[in-house]
Protein backbone atom coordinates (compact mmCIF):
# COMPACT_ATOMS: atom_id res chain seq x y z
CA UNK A 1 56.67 62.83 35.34
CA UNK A 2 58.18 65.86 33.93
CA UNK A 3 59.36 68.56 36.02
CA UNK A 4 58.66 72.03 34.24
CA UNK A 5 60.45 75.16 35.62
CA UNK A 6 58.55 78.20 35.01
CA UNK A 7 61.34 80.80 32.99
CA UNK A 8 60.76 84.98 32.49
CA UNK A 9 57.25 85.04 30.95
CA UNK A 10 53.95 83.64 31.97
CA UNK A 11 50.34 84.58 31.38
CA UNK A 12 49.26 84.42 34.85
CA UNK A 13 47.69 87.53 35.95
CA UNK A 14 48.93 90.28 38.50
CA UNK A 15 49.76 89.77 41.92
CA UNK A 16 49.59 92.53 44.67
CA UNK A 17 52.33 89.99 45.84
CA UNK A 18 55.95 89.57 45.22
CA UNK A 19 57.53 86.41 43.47
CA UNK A 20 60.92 85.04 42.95
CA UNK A 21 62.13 87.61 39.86
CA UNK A 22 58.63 89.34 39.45
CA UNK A 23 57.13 92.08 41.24
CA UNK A 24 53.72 93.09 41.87
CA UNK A 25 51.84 93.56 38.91
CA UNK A 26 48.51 93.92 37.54
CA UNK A 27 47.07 94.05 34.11
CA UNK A 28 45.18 96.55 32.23
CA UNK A 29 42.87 95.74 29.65
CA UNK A 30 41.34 98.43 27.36
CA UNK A 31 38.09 97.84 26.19
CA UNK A 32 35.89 99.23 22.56
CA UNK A 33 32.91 100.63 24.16
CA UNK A 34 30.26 99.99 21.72
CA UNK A 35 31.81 96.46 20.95
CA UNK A 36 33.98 95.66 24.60
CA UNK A 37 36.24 94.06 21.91
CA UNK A 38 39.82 94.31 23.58
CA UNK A 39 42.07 97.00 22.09
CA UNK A 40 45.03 96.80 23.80
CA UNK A 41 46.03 95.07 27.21
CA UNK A 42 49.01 96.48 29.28
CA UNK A 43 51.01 95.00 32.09
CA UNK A 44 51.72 97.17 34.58
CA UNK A 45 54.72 96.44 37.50
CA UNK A 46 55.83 98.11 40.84
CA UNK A 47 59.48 99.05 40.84
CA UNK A 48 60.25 97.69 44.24
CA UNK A 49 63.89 98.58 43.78
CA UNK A 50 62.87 102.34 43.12
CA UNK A 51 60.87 102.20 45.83
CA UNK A 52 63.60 101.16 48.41
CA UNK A 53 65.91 103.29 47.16
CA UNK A 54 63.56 106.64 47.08
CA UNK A 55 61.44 106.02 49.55
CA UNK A 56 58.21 106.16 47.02
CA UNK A 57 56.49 104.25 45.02
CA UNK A 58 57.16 103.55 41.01
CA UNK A 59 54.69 101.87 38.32
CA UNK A 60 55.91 101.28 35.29
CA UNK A 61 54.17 99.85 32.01
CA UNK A 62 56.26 96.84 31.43
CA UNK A 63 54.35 95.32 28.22
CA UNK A 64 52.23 96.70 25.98
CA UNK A 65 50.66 93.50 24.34
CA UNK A 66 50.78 95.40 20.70
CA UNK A 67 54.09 97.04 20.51
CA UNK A 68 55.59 94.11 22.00
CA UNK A 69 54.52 92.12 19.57
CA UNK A 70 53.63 94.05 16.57
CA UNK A 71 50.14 93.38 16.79
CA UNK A 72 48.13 95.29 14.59
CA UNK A 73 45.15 95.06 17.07
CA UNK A 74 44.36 92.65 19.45
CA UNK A 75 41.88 89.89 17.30
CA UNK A 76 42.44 86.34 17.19
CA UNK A 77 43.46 86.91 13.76
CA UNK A 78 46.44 88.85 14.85
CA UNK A 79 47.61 86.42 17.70
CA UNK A 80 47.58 84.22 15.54
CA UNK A 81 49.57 85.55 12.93
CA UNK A 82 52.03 86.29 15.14
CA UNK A 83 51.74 82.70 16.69
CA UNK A 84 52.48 81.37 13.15
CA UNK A 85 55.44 84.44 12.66
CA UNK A 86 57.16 82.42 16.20
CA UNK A 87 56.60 78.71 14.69
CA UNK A 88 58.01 79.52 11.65
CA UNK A 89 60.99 81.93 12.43
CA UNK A 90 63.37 80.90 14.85
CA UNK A 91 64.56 84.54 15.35
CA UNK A 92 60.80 85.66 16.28
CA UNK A 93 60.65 82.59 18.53
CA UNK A 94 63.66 83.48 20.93
C-alpha cells in the first residue's frame, strides 16, 4: 500500500480546530442570488501567532479562489481551464 503524506494544500474544509501547520479556518462561499451560482469562495484563517502575541484575535483572508488562480469566475469552464493551464505548464503546476 502506498503511504501518502498530506503537503501545504488540501480541499478539506475549515476547522474551528488547530492542525499540524494549519490553523483554524473556515470557508466563505459567495453566492449569485437570482442563480446561487458561486462567485467567488474565500478561505478565511485565524492568526494564532497574532493572537498570542497581542492578546486578540486576527482573521485573515488567506485565498481568494479567483485571484489565486486567475479565475475569471468560478464555472467549471474556468477550473478547468486552469486545470489544463497546470497539466500543461510545469511552471503553473509548481
Amino acid at each position: 500500500m502506498i503511504q501518502k503524506k498530506p503537503i501545504g494544500f488540501n480541499f478539506i474544509l475549515g476547522s474551528g480546530t488547530t492542525y499540524t501547520g494549519k490553523p483554524p479556518s473556515f470557508n466563505i462561499a459567495y453566492l449569485d442570488p437570482e442563480t446561487l451560482l458561486p462567485v467567488d469562495f474565500e478561505t478565511v484563517a485565524f492568526d494564532l501567532n497574532y493572537a498570542n502575541k497581542y492578546d486578540t484575535p486576527k482573521w485573515d483572508i488567506v485565498t481568494d479562489y479567483r485571484k489565486a488562480y486567475g479565475l475569471k469566475d468560478m464555472s467549471p469552464e474556468s477550473f478547468m481551464e486552469h486545470s489544463m493551464k497546470i497539466y500543461n505548464d510545469p511552471a503553473a503546476a509548481k
